[in-house]
C-alpha atoms as a PDB file:
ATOM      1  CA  UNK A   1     -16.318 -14.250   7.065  1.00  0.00           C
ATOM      2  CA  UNK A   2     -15.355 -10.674   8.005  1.00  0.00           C
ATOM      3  CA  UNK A   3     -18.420  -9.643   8.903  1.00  0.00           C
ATOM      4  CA  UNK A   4     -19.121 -12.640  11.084  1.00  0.00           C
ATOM      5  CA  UNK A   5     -16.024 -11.796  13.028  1.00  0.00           C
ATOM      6  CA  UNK A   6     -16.959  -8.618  13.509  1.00  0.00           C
ATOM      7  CA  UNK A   7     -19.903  -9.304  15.279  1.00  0.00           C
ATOM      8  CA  UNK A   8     -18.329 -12.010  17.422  1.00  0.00           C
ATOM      9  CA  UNK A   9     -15.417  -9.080  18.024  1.00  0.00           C
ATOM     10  CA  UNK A  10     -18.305  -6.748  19.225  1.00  0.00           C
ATOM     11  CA  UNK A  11     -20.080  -8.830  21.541  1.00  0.00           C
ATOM     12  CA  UNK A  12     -17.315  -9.910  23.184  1.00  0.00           C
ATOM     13  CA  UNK A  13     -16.727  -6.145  23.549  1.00  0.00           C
ATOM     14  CA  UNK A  14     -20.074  -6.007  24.554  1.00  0.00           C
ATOM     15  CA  UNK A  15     -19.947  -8.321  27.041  1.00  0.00           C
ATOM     16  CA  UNK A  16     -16.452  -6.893  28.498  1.00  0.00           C
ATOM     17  CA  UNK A  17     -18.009  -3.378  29.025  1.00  0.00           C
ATOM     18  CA  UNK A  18     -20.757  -4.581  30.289  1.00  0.00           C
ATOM     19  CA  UNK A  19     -18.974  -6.383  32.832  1.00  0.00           C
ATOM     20  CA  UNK A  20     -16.933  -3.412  33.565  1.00  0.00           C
ATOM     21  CA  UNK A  21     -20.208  -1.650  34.209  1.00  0.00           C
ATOM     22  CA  UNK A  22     -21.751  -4.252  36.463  1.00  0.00           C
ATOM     23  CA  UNK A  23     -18.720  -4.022  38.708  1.00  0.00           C
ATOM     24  CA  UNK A  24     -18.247  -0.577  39.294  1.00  0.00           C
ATOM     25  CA  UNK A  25     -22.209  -0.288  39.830  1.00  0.00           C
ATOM     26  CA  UNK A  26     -21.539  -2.962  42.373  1.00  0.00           C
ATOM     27  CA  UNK A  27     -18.814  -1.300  43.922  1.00  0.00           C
ATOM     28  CA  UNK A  28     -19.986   1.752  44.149  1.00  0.00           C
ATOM     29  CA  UNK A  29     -23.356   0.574  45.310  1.00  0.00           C
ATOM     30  CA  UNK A  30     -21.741  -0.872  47.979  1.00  0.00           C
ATOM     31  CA  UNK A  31     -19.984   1.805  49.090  1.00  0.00           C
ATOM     32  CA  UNK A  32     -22.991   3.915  49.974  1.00  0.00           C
ATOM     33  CA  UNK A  33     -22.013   6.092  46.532  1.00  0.00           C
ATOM     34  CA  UNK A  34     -19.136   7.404  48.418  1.00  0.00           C
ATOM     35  CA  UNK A  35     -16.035   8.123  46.584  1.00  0.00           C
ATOM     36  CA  UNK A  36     -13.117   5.836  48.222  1.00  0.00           C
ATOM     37  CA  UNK A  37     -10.211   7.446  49.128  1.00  0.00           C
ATOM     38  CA  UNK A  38      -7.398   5.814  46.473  1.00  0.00           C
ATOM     39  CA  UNK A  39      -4.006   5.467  46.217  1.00  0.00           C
ATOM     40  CA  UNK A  40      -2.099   7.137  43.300  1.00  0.00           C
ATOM     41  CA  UNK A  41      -1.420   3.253  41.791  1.00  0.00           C
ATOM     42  CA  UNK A  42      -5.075   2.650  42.093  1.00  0.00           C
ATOM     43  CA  UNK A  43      -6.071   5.979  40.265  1.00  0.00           C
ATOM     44  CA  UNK A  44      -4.084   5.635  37.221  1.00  0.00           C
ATOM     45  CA  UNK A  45      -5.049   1.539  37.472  1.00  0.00           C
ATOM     46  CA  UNK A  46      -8.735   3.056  36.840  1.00  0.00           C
ATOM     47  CA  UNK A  47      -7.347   5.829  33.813  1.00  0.00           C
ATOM     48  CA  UNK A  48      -5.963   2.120  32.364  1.00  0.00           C
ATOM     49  CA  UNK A  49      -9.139   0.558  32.654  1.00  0.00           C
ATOM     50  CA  UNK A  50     -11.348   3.321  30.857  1.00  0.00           C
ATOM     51  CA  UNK A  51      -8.579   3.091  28.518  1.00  0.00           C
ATOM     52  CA  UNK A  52      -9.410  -0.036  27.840  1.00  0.00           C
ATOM     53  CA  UNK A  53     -13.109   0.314  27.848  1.00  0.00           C
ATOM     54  CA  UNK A  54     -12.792   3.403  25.275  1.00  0.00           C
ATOM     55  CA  UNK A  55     -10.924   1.296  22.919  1.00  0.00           C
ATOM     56  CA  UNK A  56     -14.051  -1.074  23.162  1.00  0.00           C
ATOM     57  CA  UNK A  57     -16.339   1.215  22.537  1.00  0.00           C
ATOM     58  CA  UNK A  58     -14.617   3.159  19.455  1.00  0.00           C
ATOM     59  CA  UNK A  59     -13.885   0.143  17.572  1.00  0.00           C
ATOM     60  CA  UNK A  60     -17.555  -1.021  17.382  1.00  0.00           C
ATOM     61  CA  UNK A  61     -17.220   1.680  14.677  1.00  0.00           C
ATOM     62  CA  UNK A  62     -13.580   2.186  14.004  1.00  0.00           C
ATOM     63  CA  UNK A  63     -12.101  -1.556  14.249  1.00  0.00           C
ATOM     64  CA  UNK A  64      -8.427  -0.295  14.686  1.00  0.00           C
ATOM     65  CA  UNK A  65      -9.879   1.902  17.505  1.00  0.00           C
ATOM     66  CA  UNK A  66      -9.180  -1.203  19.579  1.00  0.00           C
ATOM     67  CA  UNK A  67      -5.491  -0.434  19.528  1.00  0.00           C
ATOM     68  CA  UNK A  68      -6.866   1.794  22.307  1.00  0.00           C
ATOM     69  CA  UNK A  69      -7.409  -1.329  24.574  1.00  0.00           C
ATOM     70  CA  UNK A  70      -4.210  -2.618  23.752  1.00  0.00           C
ATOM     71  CA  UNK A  71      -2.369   0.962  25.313  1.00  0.00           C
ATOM     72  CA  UNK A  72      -5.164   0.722  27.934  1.00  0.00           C
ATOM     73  CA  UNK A  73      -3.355  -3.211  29.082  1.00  0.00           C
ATOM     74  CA  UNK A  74      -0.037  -1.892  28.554  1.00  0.00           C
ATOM     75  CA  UNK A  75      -0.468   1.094  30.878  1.00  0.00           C
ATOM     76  CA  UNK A  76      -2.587  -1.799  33.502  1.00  0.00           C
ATOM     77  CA  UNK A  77       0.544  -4.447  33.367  1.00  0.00           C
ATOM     78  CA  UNK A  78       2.977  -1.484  33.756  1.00  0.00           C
ATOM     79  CA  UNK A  79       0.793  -0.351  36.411  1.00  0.00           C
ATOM     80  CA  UNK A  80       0.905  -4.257  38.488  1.00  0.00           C
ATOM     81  CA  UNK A  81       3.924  -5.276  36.911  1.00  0.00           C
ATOM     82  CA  UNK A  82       2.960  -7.899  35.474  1.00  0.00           C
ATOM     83  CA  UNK A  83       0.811  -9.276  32.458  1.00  0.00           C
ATOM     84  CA  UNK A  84      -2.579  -9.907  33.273  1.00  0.00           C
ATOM     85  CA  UNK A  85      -4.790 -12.964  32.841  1.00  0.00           C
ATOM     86  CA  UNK A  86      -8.096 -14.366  33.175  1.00  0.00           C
ATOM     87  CA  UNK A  87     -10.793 -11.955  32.255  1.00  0.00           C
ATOM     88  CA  UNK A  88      -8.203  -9.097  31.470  1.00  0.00           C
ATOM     89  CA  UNK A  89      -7.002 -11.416  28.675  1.00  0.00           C
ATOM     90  CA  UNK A  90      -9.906 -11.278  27.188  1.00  0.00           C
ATOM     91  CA  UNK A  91      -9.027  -7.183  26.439  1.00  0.00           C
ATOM     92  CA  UNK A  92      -5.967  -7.932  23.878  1.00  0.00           C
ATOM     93  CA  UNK A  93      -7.725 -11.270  22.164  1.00  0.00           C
ATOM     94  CA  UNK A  94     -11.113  -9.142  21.661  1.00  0.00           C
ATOM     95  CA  UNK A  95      -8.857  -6.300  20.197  1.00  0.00           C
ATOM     96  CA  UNK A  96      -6.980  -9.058  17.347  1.00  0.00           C
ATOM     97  CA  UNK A  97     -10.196  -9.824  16.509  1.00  0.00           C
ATOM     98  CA  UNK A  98     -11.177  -6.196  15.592  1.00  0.00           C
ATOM     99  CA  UNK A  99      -7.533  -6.002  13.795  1.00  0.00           C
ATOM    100  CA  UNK A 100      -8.115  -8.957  11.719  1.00  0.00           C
ATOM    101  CA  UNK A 101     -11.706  -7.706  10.651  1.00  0.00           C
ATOM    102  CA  UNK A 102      -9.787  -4.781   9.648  1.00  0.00           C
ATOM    103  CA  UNK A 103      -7.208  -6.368   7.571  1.00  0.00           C
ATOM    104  CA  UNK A 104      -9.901  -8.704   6.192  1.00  0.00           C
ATOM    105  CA  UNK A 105     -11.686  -5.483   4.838  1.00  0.00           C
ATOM    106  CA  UNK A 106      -8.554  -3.838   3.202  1.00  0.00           C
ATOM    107  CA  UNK A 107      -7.083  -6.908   1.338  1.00  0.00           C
ATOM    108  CA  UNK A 108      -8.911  -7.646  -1.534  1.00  0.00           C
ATOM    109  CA  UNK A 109      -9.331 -11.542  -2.684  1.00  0.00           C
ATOM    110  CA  UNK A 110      -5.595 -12.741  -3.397  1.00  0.00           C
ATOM    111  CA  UNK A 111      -3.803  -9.235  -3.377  1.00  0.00           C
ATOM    112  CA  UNK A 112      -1.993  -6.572  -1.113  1.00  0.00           C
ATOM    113  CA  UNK A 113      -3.865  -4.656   1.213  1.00  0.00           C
ATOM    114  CA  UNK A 114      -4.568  -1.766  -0.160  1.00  0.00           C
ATOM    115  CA  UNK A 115      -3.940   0.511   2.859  1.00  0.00           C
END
């Protein structure tokens, strides 16, 4: 069961990074590769996001790495003041998946984790 979760955890991951990617290819592309002049909310907006994206990527080895993410959306709905939905949901569901993988893997059958 764990290990099955873990890989639906990880694709998901997967699939958010890659999505991440796509877009800011896209952007950029569209830009002419020129760096936009941004506004100090906008900057930090983009530290939360690669916050986010790191915590992706580490906990394809380390699942409680995903904890990451979860600072990552803090720091993003601090940033707009609001919680976030749609695809930016998908951040703190992907990262309780990783969490209960974890969990899974330190509690042995019937007992206390053993931590």
């Amino acid at each position: 069961m764990e290990n099955t979760l873990r890989w639906i955890a990880r694709i998901l991951a997967l699939g958010l990074v890659a999505v991440a990617l796509l877009f800011f290819i896209g952007e950029g592309l569209s830009e002419g590769l020129a760096i936009p002049q941004l506004t100090q909310e906008e900057q930090l907006g983009f530290v939360a996001y690669g916050v986010m994206m790191l915590g992706m990527i580490l906990a394809w080895k380390w699942e409680t790495a995903a904890l990451i993410s979860i600072i990552g959306y803090g720091m993003f709905c601090a940033i707009e003041g609001h919680l976030l939905f749609g695809l930016f949901a998908a951040y703190p569901i992907v990262t309780v998946l990783f969490l209960i993988v974890r969990i899974l893997e330190v509690t042995p059958q019937g007992g206390e984790p053993k931590w």
